[in-house]
ModelCIF file with pLDDT and N, C-alpha, C, O atoms, coordinates in Angstrom:
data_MODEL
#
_entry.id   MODEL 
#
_entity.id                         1 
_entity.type                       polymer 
_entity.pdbx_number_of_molecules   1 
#
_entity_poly.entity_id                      1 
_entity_poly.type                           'polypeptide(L)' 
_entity_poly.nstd_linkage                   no 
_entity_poly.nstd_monomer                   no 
_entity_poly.pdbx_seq_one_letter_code       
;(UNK)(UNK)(UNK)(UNK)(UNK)(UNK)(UNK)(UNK)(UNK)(UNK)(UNK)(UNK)(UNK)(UNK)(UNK)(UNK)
(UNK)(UNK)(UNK)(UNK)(UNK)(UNK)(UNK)(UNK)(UNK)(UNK)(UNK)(UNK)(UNK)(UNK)(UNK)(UNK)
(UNK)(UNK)(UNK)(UNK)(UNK)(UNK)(UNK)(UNK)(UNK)(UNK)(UNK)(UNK)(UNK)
;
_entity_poly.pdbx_seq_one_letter_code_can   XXXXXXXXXXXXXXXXXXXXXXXXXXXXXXXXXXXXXXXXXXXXX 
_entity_poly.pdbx_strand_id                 A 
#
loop_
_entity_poly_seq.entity_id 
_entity_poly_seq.num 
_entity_poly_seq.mon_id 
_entity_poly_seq.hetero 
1 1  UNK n 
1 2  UNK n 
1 3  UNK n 
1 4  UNK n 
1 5  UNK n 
1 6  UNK n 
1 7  UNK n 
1 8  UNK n 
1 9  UNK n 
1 10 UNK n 
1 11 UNK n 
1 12 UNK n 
1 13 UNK n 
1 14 UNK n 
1 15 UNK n 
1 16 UNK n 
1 17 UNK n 
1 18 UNK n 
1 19 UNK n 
1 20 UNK n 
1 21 UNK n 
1 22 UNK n 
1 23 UNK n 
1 24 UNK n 
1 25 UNK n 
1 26 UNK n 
1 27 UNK n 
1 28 UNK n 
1 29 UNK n 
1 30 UNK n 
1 31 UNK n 
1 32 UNK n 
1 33 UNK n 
1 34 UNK n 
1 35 UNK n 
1 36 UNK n 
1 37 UNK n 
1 38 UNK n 
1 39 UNK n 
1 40 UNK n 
1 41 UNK n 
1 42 UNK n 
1 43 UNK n 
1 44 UNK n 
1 45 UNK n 
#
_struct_asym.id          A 
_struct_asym.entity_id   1 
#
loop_
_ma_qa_metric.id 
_ma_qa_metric.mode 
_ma_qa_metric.name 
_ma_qa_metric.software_group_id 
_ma_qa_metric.type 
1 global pLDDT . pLDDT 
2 local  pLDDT . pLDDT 
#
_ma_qa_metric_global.metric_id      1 
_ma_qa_metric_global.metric_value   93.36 
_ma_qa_metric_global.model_id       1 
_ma_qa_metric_global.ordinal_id     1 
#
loop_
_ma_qa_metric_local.label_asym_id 
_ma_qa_metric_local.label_comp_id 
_ma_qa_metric_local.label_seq_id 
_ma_qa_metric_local.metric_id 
_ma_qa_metric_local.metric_value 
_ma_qa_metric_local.model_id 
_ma_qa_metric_local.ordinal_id 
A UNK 1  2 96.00 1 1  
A UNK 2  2 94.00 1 2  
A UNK 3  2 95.00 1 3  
A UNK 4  2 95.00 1 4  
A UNK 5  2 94.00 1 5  
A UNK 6  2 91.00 1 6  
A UNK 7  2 83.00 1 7  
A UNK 8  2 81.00 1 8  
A UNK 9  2 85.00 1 9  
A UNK 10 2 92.00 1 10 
A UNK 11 2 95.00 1 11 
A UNK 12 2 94.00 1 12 
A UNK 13 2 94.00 1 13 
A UNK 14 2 93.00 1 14 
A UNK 15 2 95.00 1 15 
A UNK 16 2 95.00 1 16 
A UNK 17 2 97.00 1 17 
A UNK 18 2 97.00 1 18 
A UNK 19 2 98.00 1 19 
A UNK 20 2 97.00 1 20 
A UNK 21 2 96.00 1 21 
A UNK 22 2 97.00 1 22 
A UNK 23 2 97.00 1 23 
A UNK 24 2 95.00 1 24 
A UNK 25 2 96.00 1 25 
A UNK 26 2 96.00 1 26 
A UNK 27 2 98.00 1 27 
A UNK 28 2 98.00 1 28 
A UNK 29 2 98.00 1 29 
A UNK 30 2 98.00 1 30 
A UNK 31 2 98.00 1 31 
A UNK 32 2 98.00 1 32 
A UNK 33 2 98.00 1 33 
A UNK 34 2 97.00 1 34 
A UNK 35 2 97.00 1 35 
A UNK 36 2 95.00 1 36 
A UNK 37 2 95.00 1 37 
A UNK 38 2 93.00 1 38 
A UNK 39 2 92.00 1 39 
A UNK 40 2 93.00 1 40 
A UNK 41 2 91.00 1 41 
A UNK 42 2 88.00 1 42 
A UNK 43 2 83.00 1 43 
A UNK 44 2 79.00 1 44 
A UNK 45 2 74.00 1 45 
#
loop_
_atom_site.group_PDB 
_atom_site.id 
_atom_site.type_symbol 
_atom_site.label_atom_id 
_atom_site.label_alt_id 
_atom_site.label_comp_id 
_atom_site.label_asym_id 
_atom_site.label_entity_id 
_atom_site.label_seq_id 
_atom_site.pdbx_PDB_ins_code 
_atom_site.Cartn_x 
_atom_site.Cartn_y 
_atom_site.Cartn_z 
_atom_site.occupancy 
_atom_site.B_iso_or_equiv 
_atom_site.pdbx_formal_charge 
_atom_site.auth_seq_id 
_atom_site.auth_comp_id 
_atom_site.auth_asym_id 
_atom_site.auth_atom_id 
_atom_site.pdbx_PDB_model_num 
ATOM 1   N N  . UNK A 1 1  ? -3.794  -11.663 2.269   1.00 96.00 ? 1  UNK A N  1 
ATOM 2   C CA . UNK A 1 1  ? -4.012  -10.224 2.451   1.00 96.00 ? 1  UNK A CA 1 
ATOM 3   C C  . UNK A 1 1  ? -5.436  -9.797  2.159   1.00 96.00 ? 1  UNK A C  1 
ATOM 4   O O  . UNK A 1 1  ? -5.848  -8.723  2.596   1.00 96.00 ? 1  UNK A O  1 
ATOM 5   N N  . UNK A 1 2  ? -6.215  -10.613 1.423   1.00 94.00 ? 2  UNK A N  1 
ATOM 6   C CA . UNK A 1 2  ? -7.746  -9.916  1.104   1.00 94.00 ? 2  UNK A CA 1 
ATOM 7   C C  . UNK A 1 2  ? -7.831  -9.669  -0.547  1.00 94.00 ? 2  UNK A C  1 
ATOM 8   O O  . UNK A 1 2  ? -8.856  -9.756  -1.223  1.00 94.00 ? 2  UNK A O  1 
ATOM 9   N N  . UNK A 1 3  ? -6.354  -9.303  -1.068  1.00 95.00 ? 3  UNK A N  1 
ATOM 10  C CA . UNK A 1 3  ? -6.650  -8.801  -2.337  1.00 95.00 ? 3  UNK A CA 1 
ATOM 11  C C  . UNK A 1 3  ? -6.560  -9.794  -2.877  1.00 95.00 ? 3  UNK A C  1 
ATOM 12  O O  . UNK A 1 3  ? -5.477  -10.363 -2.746  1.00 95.00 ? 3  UNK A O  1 
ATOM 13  N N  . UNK A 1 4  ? -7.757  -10.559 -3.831  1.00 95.00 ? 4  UNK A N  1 
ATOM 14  C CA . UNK A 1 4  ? -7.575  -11.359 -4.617  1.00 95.00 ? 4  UNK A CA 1 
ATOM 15  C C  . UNK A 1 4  ? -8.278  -11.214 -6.321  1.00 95.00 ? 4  UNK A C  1 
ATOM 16  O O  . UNK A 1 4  ? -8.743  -11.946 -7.194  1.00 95.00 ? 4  UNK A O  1 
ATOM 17  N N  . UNK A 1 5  ? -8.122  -10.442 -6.191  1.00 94.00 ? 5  UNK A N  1 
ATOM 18  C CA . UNK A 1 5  ? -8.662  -9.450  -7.525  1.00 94.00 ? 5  UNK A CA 1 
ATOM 19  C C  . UNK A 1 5  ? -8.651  -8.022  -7.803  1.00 94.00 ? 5  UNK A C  1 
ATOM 20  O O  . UNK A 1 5  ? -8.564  -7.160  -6.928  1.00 94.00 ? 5  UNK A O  1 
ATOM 21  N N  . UNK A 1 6  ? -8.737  -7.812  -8.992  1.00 91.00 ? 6  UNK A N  1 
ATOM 22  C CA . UNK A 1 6  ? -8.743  -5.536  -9.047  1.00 91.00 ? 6  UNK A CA 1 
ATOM 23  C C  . UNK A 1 6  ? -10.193 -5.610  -8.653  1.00 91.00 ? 6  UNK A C  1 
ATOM 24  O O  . UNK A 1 6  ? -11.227 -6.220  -8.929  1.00 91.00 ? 6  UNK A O  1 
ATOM 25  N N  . UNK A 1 7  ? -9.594  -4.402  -7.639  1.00 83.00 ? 7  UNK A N  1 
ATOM 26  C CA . UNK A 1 7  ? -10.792 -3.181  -7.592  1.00 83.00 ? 7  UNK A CA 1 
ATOM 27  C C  . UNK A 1 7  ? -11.984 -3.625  -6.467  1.00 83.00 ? 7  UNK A C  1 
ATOM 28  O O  . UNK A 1 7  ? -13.142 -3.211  -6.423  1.00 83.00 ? 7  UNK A O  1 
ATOM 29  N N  . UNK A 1 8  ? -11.149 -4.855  -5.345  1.00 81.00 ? 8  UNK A N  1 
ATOM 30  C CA . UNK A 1 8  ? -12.080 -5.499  -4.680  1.00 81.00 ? 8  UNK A CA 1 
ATOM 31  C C  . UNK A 1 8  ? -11.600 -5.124  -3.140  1.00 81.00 ? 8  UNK A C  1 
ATOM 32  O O  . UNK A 1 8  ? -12.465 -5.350  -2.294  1.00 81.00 ? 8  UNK A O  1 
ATOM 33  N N  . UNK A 1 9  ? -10.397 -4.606  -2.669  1.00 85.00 ? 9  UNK A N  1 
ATOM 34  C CA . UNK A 1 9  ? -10.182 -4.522  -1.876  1.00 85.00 ? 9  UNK A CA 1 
ATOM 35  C C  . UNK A 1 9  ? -9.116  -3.667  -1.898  1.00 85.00 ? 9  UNK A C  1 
ATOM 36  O O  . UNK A 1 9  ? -8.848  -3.318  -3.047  1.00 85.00 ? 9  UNK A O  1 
ATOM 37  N N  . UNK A 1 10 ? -7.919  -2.876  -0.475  1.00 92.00 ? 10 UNK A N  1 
ATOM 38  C CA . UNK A 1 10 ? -7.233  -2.370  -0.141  1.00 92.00 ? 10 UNK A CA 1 
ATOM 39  C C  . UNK A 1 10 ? -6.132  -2.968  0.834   1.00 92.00 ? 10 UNK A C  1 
ATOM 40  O O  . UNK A 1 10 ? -6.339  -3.910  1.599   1.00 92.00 ? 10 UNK A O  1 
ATOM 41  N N  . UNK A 1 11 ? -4.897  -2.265  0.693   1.00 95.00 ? 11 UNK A N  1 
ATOM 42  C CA . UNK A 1 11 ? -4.248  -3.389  1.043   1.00 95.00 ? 11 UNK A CA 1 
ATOM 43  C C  . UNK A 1 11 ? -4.396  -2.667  2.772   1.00 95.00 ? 11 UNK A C  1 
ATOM 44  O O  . UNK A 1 11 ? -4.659  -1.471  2.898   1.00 95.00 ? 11 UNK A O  1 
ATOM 45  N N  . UNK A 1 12 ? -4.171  -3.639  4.081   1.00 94.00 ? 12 UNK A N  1 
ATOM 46  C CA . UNK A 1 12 ? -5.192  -2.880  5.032   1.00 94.00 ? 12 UNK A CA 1 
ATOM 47  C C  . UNK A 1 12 ? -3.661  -2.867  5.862   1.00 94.00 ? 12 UNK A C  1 
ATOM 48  O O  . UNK A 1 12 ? -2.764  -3.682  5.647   1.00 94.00 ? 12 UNK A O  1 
ATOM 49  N N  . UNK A 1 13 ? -3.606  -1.827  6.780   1.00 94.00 ? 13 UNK A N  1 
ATOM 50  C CA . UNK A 1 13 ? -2.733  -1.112  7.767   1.00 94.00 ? 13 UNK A CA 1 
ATOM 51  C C  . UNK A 1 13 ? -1.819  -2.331  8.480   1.00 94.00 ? 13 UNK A C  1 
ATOM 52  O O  . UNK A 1 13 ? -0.654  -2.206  8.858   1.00 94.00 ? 13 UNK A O  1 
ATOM 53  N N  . UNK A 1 14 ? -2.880  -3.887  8.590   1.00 93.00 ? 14 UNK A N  1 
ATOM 54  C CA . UNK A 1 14 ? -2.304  -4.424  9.199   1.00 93.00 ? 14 UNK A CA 1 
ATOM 55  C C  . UNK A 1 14 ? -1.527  -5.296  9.156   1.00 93.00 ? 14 UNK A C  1 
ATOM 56  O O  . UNK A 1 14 ? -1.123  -6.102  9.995   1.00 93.00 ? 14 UNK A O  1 
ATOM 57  N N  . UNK A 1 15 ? -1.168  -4.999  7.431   1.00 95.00 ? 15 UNK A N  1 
ATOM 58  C CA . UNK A 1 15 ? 0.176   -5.930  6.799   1.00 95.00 ? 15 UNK A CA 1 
ATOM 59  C C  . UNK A 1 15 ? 1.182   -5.099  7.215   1.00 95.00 ? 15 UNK A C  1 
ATOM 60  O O  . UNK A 1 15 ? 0.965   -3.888  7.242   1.00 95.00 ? 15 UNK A O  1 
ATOM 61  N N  . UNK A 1 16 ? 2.624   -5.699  7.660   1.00 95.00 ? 16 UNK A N  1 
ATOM 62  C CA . UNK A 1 16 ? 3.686   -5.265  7.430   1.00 95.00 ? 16 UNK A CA 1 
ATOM 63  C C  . UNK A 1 16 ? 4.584   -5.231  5.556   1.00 95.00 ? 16 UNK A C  1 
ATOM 64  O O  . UNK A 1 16 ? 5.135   -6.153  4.954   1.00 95.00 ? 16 UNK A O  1 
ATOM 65  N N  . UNK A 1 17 ? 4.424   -4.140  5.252   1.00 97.00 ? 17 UNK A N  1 
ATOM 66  C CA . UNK A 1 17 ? 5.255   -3.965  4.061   1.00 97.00 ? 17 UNK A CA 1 
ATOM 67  C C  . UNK A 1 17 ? 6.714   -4.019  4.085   1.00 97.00 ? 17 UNK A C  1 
ATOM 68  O O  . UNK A 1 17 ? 7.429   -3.871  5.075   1.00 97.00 ? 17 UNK A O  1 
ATOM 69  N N  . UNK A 1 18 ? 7.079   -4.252  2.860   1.00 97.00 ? 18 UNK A N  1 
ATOM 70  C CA . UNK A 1 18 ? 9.081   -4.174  2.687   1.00 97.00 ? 18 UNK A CA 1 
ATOM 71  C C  . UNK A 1 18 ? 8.973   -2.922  2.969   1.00 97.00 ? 18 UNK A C  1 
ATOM 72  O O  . UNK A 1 18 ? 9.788   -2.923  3.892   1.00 97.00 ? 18 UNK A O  1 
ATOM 73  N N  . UNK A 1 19 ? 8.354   -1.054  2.872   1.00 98.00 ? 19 UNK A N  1 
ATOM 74  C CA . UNK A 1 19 ? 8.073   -0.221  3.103   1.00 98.00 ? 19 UNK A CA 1 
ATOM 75  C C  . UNK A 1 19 ? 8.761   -0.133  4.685   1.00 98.00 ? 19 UNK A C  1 
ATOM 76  O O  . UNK A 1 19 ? 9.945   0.134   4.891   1.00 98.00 ? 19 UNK A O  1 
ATOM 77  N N  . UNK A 1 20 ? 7.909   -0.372  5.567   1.00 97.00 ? 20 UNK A N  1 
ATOM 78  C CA . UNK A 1 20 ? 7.750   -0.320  6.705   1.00 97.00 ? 20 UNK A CA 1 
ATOM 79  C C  . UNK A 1 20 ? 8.944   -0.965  7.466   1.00 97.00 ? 20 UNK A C  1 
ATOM 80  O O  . UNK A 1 20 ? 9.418   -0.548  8.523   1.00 97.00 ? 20 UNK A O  1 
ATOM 81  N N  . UNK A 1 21 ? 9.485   -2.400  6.529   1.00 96.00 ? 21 UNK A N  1 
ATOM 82  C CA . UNK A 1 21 ? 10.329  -2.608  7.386   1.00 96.00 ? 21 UNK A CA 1 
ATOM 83  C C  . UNK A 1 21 ? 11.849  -2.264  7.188   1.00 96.00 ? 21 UNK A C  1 
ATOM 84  O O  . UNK A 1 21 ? 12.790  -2.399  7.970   1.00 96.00 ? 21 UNK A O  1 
ATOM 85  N N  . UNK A 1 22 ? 11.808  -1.819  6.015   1.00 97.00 ? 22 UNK A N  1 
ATOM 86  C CA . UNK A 1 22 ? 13.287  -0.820  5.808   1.00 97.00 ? 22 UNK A CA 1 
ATOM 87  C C  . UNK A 1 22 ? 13.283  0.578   6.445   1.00 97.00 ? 22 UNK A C  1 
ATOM 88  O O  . UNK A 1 22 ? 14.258  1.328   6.394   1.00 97.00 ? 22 UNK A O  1 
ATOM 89  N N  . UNK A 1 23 ? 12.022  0.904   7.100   1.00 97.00 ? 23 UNK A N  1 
ATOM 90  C CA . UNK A 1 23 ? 11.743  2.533   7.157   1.00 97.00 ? 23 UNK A CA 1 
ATOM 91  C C  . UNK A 1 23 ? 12.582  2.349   8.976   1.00 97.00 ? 23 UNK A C  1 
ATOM 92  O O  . UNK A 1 23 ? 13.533  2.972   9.448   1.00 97.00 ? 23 UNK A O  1 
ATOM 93  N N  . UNK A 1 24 ? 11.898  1.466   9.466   1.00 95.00 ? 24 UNK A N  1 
ATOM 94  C CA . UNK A 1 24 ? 12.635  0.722   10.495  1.00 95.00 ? 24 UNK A CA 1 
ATOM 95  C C  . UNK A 1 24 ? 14.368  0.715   10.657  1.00 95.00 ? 24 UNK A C  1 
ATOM 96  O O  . UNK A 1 24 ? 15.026  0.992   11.660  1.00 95.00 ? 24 UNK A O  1 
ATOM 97  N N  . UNK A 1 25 ? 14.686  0.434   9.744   1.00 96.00 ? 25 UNK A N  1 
ATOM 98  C CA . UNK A 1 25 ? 16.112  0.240   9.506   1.00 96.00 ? 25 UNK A CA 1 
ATOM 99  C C  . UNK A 1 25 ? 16.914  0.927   9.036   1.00 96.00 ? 25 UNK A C  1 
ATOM 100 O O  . UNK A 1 25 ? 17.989  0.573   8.552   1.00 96.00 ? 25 UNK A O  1 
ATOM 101 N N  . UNK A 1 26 ? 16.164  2.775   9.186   1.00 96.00 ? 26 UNK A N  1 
ATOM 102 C CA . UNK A 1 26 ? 16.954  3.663   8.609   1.00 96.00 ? 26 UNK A CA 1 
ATOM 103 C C  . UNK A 1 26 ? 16.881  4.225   7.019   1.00 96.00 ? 26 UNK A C  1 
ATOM 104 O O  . UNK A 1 26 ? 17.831  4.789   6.477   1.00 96.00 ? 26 UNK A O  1 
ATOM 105 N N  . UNK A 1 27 ? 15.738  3.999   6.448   1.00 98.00 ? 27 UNK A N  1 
ATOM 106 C CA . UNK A 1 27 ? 15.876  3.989   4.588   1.00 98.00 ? 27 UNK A CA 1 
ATOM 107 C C  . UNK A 1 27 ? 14.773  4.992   4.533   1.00 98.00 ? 27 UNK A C  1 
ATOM 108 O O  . UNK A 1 27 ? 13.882  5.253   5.342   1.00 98.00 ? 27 UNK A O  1 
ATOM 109 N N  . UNK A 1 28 ? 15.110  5.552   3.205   1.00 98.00 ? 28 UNK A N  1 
ATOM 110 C CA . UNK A 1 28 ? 14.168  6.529   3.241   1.00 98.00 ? 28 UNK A CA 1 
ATOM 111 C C  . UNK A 1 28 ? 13.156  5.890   1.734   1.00 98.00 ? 28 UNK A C  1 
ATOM 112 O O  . UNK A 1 28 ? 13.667  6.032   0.623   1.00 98.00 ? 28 UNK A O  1 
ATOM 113 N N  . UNK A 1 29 ? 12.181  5.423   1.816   1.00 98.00 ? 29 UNK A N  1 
ATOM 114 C CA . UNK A 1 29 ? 11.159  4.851   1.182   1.00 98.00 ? 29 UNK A CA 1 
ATOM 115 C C  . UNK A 1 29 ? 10.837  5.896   0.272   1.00 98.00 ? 29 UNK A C  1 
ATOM 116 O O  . UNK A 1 29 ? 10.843  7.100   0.529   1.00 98.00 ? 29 UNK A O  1 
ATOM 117 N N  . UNK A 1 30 ? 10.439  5.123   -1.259  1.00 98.00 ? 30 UNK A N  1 
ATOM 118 C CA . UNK A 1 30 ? 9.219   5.965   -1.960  1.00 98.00 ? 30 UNK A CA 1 
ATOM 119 C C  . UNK A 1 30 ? 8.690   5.284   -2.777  1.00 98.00 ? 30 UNK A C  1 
ATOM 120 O O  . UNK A 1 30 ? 9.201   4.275   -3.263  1.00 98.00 ? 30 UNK A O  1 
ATOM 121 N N  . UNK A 1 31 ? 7.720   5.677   -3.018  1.00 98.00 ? 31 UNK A N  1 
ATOM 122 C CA . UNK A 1 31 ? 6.896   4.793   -4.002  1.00 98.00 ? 31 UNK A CA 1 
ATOM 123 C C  . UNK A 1 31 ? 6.535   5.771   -5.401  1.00 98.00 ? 31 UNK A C  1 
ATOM 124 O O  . UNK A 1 31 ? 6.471   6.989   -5.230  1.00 98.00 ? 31 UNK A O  1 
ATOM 125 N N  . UNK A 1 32 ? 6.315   5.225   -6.712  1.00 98.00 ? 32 UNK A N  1 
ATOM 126 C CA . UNK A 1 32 ? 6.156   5.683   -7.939  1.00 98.00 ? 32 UNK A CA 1 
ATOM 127 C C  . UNK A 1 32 ? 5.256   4.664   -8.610  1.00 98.00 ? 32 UNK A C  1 
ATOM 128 O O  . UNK A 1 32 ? 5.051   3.452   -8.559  1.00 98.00 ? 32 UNK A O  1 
ATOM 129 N N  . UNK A 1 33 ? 4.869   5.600   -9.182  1.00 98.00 ? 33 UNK A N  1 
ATOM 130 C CA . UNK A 1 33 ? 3.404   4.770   -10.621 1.00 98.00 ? 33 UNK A CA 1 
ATOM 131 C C  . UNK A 1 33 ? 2.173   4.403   -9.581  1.00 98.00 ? 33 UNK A C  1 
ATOM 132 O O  . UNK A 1 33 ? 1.609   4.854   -8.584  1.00 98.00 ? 33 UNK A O  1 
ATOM 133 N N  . UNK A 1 34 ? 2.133   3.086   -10.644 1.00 97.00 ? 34 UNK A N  1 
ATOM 134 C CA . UNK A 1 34 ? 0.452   2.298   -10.354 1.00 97.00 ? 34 UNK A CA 1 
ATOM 135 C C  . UNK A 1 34 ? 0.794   1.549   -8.846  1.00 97.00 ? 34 UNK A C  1 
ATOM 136 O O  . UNK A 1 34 ? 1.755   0.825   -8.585  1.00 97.00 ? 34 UNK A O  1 
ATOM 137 N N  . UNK A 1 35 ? -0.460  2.027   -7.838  1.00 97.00 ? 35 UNK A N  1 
ATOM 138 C CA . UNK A 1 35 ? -0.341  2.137   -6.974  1.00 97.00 ? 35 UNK A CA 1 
ATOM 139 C C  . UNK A 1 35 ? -1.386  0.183   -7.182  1.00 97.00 ? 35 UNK A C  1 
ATOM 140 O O  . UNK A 1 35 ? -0.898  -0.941  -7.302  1.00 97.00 ? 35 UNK A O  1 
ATOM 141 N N  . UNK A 1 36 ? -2.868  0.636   -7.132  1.00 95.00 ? 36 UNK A N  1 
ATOM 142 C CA . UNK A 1 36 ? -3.449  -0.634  -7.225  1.00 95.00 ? 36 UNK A CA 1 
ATOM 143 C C  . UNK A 1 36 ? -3.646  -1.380  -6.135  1.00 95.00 ? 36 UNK A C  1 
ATOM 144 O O  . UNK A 1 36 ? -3.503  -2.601  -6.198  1.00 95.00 ? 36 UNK A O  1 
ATOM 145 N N  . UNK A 1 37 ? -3.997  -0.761  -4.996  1.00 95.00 ? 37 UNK A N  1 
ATOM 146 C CA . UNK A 1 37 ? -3.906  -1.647  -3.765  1.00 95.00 ? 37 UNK A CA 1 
ATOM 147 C C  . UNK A 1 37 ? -4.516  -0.952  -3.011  1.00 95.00 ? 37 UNK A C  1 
ATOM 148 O O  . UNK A 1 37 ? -4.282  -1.053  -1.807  1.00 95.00 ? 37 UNK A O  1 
ATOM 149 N N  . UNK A 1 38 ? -5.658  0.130   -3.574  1.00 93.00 ? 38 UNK A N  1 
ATOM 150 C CA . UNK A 1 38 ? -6.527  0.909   -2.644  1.00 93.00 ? 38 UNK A CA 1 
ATOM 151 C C  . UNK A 1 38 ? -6.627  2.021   -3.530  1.00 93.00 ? 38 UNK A C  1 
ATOM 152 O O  . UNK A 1 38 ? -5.981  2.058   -4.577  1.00 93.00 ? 38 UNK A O  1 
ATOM 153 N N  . UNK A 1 39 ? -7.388  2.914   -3.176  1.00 92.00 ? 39 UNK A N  1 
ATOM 154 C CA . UNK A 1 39 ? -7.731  4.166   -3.920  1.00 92.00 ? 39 UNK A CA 1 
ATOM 155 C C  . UNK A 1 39 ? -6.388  5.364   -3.234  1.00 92.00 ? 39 UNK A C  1 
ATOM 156 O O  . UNK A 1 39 ? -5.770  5.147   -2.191  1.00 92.00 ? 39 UNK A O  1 
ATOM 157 N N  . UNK A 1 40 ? -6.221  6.408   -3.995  1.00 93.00 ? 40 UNK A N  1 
ATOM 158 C CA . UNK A 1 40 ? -4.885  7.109   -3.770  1.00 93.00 ? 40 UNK A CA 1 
ATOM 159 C C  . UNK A 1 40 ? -5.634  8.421   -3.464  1.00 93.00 ? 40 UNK A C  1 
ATOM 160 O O  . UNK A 1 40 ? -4.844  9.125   -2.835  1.00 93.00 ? 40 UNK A O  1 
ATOM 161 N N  . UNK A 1 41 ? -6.631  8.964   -3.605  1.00 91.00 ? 41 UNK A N  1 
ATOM 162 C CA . UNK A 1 41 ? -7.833  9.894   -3.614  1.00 91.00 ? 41 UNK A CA 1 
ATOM 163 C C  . UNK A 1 41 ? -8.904  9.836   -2.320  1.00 91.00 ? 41 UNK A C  1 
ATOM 164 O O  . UNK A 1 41 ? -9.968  9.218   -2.329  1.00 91.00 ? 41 UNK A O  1 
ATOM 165 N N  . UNK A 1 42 ? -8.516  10.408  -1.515  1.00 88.00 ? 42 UNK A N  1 
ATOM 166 C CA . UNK A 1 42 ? -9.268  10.155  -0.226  1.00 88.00 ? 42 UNK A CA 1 
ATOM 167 C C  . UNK A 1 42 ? -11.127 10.884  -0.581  1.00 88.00 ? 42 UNK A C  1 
ATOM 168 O O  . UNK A 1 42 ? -12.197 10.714  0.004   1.00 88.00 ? 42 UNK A O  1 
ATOM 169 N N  . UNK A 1 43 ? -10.793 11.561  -1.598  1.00 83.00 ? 43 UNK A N  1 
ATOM 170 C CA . UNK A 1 43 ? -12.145 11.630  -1.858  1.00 83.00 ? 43 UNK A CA 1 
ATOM 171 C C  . UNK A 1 43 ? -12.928 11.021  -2.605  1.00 83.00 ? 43 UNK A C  1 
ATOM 172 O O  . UNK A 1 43 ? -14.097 11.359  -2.792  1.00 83.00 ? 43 UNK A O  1 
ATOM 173 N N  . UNK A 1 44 ? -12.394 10.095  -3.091  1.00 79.00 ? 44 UNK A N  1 
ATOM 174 C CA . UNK A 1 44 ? -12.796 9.250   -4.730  1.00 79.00 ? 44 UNK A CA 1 
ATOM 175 C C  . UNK A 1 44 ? -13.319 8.206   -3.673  1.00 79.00 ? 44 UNK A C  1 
ATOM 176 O O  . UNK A 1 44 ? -12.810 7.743   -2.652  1.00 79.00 ? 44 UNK A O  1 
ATOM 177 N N  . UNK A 1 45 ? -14.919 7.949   -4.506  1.00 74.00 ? 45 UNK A N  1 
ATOM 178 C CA . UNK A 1 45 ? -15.377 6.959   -3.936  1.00 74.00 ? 45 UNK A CA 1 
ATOM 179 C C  . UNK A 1 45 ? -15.804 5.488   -4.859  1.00 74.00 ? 45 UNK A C  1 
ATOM 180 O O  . UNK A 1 45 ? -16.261 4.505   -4.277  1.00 74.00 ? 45 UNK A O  1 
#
């Protein structure tokens, strides 16, 4: 995936997530806490 350390990368659009593929199958997804796989702050640089 790219991430092989904090704070070095994001996880990028073109992985398929367990997210994505239950969302597929009818589930209604959510996510909670430490995210850690990209910035959550579209303005935070």
């Amino acid at each position: 995936t790219g991430i092989m350390a904090a704070h070095t990368a994001g996880l990028r659009v073109g992985e398929t997530t367990i997210a994505e593929a239950l969302k597929s199958r009818g589930y209604r997804t959510g996510f909670f806490g430490k995210w850690h796989m990209g910035w959550v702050k579209p303005e935070q640089l």
